[in-house]
C-alpha atoms as a PDB file:
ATOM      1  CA  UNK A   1       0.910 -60.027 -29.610  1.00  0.00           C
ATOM      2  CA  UNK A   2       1.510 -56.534 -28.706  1.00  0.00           C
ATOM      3  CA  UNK A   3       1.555 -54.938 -25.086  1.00  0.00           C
ATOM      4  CA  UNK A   4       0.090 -51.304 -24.385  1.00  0.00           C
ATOM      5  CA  UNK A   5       2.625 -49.105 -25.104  1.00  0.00           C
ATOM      6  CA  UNK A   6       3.124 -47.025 -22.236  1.00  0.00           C
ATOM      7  CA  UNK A   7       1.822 -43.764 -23.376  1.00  0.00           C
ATOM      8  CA  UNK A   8      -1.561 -44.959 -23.482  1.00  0.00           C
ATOM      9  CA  UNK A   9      -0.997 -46.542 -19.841  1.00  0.00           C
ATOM     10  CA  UNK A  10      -2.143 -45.136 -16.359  1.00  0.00           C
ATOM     11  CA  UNK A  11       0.358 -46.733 -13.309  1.00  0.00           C
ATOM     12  CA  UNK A  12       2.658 -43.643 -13.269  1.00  0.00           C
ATOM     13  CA  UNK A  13       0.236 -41.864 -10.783  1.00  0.00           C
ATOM     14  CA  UNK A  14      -1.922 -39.977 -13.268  1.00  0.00           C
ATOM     15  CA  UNK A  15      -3.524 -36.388 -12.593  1.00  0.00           C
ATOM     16  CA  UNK A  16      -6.168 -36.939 -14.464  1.00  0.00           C
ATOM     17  CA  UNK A  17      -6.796 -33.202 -15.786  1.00  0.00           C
ATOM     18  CA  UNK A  18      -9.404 -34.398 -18.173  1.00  0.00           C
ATOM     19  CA  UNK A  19     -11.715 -37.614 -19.274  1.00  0.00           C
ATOM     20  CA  UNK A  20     -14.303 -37.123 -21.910  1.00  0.00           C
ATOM     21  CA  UNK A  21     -16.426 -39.181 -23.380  1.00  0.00           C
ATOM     22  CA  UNK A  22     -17.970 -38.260 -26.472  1.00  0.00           C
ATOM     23  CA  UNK A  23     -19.687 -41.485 -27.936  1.00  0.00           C
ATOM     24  CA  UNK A  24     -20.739 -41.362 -31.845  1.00  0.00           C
ATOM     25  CA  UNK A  25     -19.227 -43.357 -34.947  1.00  0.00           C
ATOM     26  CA  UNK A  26     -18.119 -45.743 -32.668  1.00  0.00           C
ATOM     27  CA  UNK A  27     -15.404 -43.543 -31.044  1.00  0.00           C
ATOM     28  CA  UNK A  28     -15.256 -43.389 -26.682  1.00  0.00           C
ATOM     29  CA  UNK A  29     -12.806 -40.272 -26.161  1.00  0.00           C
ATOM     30  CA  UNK A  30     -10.590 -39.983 -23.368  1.00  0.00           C
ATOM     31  CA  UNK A  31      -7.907 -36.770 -22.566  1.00  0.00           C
ATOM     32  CA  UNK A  32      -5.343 -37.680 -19.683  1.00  0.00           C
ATOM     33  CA  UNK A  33      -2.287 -35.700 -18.595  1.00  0.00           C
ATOM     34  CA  UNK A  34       0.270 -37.495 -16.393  1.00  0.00           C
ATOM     35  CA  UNK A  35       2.363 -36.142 -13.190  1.00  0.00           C
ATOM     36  CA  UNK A  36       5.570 -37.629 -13.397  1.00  0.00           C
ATOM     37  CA  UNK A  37       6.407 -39.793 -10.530  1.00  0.00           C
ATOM     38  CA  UNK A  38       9.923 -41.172 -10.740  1.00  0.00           C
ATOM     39  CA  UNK A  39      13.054 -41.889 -13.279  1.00  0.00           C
ATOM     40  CA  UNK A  40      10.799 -44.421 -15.203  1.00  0.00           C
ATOM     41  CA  UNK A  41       9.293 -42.822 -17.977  1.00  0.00           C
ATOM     42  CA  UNK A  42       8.885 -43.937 -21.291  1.00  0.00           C
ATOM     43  CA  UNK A  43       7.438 -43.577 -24.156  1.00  0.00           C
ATOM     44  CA  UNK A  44       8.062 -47.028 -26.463  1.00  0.00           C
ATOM     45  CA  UNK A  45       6.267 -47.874 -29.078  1.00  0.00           C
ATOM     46  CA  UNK A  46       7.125 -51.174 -30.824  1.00  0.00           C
ATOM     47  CA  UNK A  47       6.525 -50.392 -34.526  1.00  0.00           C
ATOM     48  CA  UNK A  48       6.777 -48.170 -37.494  1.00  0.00           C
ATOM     49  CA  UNK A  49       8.040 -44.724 -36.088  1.00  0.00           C
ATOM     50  CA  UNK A  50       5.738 -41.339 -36.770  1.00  0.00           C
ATOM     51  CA  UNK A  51       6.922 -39.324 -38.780  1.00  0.00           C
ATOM     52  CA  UNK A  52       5.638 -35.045 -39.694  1.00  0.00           C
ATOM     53  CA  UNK A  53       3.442 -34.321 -42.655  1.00  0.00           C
ATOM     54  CA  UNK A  54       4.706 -32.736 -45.545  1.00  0.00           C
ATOM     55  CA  UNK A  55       3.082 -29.626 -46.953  1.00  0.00           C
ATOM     56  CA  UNK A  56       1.432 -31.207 -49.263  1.00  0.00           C
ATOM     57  CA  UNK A  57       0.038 -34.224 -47.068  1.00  0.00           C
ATOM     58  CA  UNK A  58      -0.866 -31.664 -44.283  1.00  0.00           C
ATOM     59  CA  UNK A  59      -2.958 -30.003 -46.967  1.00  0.00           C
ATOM     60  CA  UNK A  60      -4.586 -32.873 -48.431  1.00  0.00           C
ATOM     61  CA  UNK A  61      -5.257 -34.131 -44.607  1.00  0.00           C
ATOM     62  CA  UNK A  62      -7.469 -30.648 -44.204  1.00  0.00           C
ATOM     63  CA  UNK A  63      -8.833 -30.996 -47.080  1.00  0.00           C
ATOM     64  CA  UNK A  64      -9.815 -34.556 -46.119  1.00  0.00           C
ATOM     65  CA  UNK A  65     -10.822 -33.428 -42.777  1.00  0.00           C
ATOM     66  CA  UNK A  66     -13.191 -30.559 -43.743  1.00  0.00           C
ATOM     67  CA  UNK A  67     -15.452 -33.084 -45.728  1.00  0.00           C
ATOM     68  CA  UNK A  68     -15.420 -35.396 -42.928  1.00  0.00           C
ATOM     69  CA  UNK A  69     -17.511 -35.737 -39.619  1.00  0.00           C
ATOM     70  CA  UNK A  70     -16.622 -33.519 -36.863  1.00  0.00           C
ATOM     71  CA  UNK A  71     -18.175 -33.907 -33.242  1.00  0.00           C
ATOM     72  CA  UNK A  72     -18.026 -30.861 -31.080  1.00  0.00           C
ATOM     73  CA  UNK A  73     -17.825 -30.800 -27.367  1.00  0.00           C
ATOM     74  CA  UNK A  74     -18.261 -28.041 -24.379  1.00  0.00           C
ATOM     75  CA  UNK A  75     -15.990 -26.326 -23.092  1.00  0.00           C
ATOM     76  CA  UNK A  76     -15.196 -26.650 -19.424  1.00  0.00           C
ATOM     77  CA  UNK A  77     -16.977 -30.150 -18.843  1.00  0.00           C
ATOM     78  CA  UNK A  78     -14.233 -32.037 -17.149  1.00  0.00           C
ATOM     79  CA  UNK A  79     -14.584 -35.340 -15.935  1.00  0.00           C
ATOM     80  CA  UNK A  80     -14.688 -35.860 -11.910  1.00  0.00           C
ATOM     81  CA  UNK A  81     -14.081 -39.331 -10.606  1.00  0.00           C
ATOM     82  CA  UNK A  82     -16.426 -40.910  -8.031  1.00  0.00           C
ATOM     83  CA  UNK A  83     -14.957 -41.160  -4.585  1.00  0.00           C
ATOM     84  CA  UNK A  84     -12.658 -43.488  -3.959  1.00  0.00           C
ATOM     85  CA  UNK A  85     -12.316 -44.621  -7.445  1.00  0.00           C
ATOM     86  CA  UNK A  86      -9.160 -46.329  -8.148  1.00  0.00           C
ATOM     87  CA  UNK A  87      -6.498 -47.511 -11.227  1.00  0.00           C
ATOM     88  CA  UNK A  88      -6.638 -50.803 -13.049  1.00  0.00           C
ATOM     89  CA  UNK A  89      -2.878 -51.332 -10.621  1.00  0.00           C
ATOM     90  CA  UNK A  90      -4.710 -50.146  -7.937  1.00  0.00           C
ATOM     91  CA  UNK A  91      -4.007 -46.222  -7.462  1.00  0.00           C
ATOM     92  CA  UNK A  92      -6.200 -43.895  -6.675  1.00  0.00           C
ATOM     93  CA  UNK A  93      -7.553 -41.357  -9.203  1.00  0.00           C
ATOM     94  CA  UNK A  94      -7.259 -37.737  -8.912  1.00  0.00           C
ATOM     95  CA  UNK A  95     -10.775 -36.401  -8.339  1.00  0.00           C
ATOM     96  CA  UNK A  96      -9.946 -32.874  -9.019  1.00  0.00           C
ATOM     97  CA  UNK A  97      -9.097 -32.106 -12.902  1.00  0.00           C
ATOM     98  CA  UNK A  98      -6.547 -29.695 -13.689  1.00  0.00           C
ATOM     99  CA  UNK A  99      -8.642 -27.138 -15.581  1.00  0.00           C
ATOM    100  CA  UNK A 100      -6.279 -26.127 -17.993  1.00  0.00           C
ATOM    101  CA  UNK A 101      -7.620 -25.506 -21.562  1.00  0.00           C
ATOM    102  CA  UNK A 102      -5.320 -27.772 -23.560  1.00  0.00           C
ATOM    103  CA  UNK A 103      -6.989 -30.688 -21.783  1.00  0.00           C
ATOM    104  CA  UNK A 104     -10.389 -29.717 -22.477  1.00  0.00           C
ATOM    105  CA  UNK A 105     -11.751 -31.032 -25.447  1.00  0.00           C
ATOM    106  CA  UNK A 106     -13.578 -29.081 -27.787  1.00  0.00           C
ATOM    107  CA  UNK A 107     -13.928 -31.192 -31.275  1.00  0.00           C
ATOM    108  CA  UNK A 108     -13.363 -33.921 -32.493  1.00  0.00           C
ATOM    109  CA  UNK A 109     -13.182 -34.655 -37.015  1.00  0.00           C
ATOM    110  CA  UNK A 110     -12.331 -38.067 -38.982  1.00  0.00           C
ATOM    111  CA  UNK A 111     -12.387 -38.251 -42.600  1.00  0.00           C
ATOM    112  CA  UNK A 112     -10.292 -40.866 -44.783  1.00  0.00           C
ATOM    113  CA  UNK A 113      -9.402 -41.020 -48.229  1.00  0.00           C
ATOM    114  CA  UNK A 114      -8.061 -43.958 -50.336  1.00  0.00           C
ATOM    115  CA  UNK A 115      -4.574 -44.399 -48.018  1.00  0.00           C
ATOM    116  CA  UNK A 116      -4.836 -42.644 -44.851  1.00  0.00           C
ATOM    117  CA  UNK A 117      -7.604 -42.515 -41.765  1.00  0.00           C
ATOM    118  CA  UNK A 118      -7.668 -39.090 -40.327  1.00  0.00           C
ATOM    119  CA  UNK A 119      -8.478 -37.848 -36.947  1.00  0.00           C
ATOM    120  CA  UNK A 120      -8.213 -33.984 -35.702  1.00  0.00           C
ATOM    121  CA  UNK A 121      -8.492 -33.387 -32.162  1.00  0.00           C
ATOM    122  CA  UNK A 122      -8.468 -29.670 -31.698  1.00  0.00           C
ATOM    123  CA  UNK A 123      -8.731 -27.884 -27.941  1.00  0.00           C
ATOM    124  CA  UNK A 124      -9.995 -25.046 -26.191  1.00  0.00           C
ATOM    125  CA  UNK A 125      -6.258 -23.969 -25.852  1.00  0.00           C
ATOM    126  CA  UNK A 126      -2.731 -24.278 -27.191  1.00  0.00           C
ATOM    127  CA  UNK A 127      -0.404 -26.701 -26.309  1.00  0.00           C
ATOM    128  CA  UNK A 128       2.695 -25.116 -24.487  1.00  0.00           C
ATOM    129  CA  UNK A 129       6.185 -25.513 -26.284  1.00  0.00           C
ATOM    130  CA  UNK A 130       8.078 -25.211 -22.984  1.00  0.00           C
ATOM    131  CA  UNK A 131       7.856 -28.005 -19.623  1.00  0.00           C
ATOM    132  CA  UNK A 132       4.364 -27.751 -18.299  1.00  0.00           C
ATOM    133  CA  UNK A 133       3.745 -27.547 -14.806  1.00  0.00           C
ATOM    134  CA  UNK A 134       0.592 -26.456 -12.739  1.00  0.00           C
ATOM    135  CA  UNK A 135       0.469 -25.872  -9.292  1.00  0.00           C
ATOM    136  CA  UNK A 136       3.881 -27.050  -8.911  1.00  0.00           C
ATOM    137  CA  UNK A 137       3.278 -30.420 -10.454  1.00  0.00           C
ATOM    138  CA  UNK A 138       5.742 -31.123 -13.842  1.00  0.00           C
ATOM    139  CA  UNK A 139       3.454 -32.890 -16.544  1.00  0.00           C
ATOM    140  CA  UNK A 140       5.207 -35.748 -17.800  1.00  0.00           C
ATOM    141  CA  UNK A 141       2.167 -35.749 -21.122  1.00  0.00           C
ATOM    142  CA  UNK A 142      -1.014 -35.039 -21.915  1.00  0.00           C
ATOM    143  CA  UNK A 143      -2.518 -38.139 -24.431  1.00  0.00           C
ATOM    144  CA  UNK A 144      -5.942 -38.288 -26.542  1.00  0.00           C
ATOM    145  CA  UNK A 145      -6.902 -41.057 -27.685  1.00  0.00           C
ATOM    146  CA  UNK A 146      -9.819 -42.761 -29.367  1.00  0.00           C
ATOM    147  CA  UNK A 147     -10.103 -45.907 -26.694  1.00  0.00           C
ATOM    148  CA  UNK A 148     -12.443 -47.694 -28.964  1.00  0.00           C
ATOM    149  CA  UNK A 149     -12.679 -47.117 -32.662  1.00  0.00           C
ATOM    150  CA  UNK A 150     -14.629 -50.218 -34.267  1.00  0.00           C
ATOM    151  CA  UNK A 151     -14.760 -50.142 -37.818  1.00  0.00           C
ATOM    152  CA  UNK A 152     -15.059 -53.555 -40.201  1.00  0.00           C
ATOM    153  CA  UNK A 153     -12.057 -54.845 -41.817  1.00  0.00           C
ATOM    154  CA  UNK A 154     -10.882 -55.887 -45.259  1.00  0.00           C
ATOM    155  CA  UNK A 155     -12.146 -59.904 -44.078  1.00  0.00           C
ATOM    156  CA  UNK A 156     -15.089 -58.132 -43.341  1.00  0.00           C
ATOM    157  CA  UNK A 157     -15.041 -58.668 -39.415  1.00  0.00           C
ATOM    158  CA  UNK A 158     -16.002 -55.767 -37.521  1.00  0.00           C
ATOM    159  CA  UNK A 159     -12.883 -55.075 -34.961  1.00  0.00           C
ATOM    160  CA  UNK A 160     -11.679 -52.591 -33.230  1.00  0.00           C
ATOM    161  CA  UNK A 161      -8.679 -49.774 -32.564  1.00  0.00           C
ATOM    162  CA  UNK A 162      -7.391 -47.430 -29.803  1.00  0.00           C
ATOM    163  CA  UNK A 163      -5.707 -44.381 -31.705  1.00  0.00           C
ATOM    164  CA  UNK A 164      -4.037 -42.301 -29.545  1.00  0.00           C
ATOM    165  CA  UNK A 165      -1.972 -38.521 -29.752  1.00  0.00           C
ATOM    166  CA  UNK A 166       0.443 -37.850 -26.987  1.00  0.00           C
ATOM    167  CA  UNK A 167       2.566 -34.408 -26.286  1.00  0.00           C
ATOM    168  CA  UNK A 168       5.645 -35.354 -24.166  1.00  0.00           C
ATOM    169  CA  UNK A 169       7.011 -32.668 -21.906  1.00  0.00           C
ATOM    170  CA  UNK A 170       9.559 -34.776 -19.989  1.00  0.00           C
ATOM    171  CA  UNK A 171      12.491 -36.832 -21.918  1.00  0.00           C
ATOM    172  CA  UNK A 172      13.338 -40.559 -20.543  1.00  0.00           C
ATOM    173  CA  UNK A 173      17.493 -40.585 -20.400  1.00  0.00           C
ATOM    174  CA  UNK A 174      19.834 -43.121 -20.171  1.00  0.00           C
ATOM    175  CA  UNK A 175      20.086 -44.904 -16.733  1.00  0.00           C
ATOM    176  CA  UNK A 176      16.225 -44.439 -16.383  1.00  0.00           C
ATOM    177  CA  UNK A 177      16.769 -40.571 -15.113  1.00  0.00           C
ATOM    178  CA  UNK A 178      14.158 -37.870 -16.736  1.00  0.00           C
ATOM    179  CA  UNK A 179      14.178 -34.070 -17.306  1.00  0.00           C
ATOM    180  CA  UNK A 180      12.099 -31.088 -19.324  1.00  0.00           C
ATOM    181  CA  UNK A 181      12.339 -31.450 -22.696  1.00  0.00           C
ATOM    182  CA  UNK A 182      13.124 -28.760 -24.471  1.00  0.00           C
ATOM    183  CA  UNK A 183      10.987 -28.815 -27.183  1.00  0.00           C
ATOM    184  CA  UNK A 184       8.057 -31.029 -26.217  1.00  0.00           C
ATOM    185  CA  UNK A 185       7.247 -33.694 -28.873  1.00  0.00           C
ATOM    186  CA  UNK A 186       4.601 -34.891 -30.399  1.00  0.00           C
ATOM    187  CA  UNK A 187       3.725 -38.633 -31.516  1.00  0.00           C
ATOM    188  CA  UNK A 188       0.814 -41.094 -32.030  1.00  0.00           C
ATOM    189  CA  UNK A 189       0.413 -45.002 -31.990  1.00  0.00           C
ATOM    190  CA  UNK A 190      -2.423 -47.373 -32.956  1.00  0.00           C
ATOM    191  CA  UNK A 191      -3.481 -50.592 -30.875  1.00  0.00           C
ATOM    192  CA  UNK A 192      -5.627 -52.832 -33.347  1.00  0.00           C
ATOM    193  CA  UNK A 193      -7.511 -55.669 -32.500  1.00  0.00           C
ATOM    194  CA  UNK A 194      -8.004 -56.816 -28.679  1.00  0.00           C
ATOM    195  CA  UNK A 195      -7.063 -60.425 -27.653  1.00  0.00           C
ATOM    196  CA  UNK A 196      -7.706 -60.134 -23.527  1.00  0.00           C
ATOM    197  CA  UNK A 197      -6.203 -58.099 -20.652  1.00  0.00           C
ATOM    198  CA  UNK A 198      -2.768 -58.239 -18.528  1.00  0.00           C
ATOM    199  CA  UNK A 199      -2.291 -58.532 -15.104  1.00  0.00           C
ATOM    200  CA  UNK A 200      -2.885 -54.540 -14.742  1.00  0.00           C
ATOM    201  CA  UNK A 201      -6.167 -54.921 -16.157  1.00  0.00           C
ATOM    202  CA  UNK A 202      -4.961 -53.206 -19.721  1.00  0.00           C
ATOM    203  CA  UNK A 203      -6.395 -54.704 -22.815  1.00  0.00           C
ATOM    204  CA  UNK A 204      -3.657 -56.436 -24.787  1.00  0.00           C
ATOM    205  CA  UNK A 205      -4.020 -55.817 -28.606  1.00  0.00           C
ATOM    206  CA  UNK A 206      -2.769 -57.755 -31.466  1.00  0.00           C
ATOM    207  CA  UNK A 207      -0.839 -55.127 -33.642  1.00  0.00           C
ATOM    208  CA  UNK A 208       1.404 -51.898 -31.793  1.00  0.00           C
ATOM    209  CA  UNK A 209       2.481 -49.604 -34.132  1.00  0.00           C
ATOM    210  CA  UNK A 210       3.533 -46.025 -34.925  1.00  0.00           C
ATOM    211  CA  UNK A 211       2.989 -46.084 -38.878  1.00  0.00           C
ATOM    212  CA  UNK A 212       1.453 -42.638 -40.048  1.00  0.00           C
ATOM    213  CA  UNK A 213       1.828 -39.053 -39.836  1.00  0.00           C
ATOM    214  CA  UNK A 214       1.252 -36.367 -37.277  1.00  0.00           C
ATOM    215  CA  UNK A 215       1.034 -32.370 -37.143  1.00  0.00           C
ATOM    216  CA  UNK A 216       0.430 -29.771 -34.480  1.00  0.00           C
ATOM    217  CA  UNK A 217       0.462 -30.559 -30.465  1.00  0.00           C
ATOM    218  CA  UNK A 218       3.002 -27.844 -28.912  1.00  0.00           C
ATOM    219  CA  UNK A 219       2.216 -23.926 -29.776  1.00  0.00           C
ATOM    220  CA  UNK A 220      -1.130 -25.248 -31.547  1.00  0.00           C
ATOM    221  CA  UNK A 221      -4.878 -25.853 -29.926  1.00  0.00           C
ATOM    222  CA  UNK A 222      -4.998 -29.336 -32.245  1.00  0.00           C
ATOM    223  CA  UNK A 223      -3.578 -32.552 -32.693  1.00  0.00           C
ATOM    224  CA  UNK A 224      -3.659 -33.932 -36.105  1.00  0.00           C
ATOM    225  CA  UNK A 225      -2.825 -38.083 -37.271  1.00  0.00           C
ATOM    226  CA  UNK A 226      -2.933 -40.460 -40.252  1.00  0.00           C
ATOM    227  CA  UNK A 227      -2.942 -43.695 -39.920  1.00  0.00           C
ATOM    228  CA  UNK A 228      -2.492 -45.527 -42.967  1.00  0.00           C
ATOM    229  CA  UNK A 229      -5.591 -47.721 -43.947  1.00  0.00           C
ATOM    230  CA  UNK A 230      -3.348 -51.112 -44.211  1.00  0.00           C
ATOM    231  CA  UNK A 231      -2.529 -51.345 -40.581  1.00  0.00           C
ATOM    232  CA  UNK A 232      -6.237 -51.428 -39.941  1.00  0.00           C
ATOM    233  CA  UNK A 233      -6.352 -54.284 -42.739  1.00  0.00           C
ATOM    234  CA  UNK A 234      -8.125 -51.975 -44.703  1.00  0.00           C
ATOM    235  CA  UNK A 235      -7.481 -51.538 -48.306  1.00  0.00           C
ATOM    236  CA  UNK A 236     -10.018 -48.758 -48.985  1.00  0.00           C
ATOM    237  CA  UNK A 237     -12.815 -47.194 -47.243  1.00  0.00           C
ATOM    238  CA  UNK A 238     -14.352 -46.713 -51.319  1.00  0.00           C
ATOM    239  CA  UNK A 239     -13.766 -50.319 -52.508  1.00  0.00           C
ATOM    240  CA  UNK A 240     -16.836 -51.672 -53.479  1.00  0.00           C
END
């Protein structure tokens, strides 16, 4: 069984710049940015590591991507919490979003071909390639993620996936210390099938991984992933 990787958790005292929901295809969207809180920060992700596209693959991905079904969203629509709502650990949320653009969702596109799923999540601004910080708080990340993609399976069982993009502005170094990255990174991770929750309340999923490809995030208003069809246990989306 796999754990939720840490990038797609929320007990480092999140400011929660922005949480949309865009329901359709079976997709609930969230955007989150974290505040970073202390030396422990990480970003593990027990699997297959991400790797760029090519030129080619990139190309084939848009190509993909423009025949596929894209869901746009409003600009400026951020997400306020209810008063007094609080983390699965038990911190409170932030109930004022950080308006800045590159947490504000403005479409959302998936498309597949006969190896790779592909999702584009593209924003109302560019990702900055230097540490972010707003009103003097230092963003550890800002993560997208699909929190529940159902699809049915080569058994044919319907099941179910969180996909998830994440820009990383702050580095975790040895000893458990942090500081600015210098070039902020970008990297993805799929959580497939959910067997129950831990202690924190966080659903616990059967397969972890990083397998796939990934392309924009810092200097671009998109984030762009493949995941290959076989960690969903999916041979094909075209098989008959």
């Amino acid at each position: 069984m796999a754990n939720t990787p840490s990038f797609f958790k929320r007990r480092r005292r999140p400011i929660i710049i922005s949480v949309i929901s865009l329901i359709a295809l079976g997709v609930l969207v969230r955007v989150w940015a974290f505040e970073i809180n202390s030396g422990n920060v990480q970003n593990e992700n027990n699997g297959e590591h991400t790797s760029q596209f090519s030129d080619a693959q990139l190309q084939q991905a848009n190509l993909v991507l423009s025949n596929g079904i894209k869901i746009d969203d409003p600009e400026n629509d951020f997400y306020h919490f209810p008063e007094n709502s609080v983390q699965p650990g038990g911190k409170p949320d932030n109930p004022d979003p950080y308006p800045l653009p590159y947490t504000d969702l403005r479409s959302l596109t998936v498309g597949a071909d006969q190896d790779y799923l592909y999702t584009k999540f593209q924003f109302w601004g560019q990702f900055p390639d230097a540490p972010a910080i707003y009103n003097g708080d230092a963003l550890t990340s800002v993560t997208v993620k699909s929190e529940s993609f159902t699809f049915t399976n080569g058994e044919n069982n319907e099941d179910s996936a969180q996909l998830g993009d994440q820009v990383v502005f702050i580095e975790n170094q040895e000893g458990g210390s942090t500081e600015p990255s210098e070039h902020p990174t970008l990297s993805h991770a799929a959580m497939i099938t959910p067997t129950g929750q831990d202690e924190y309340m966080e659903t616990v999923y059967e397969t972890n991984t990083g397998a796939g490809m990934v392309s924009g995030g810092p200097g671009y208003d998109y984030v762009l992933s493949a995941y290959p069809l076989r960690i969903l246990y999916v041979f094909s989306f075209f098989d008959s």
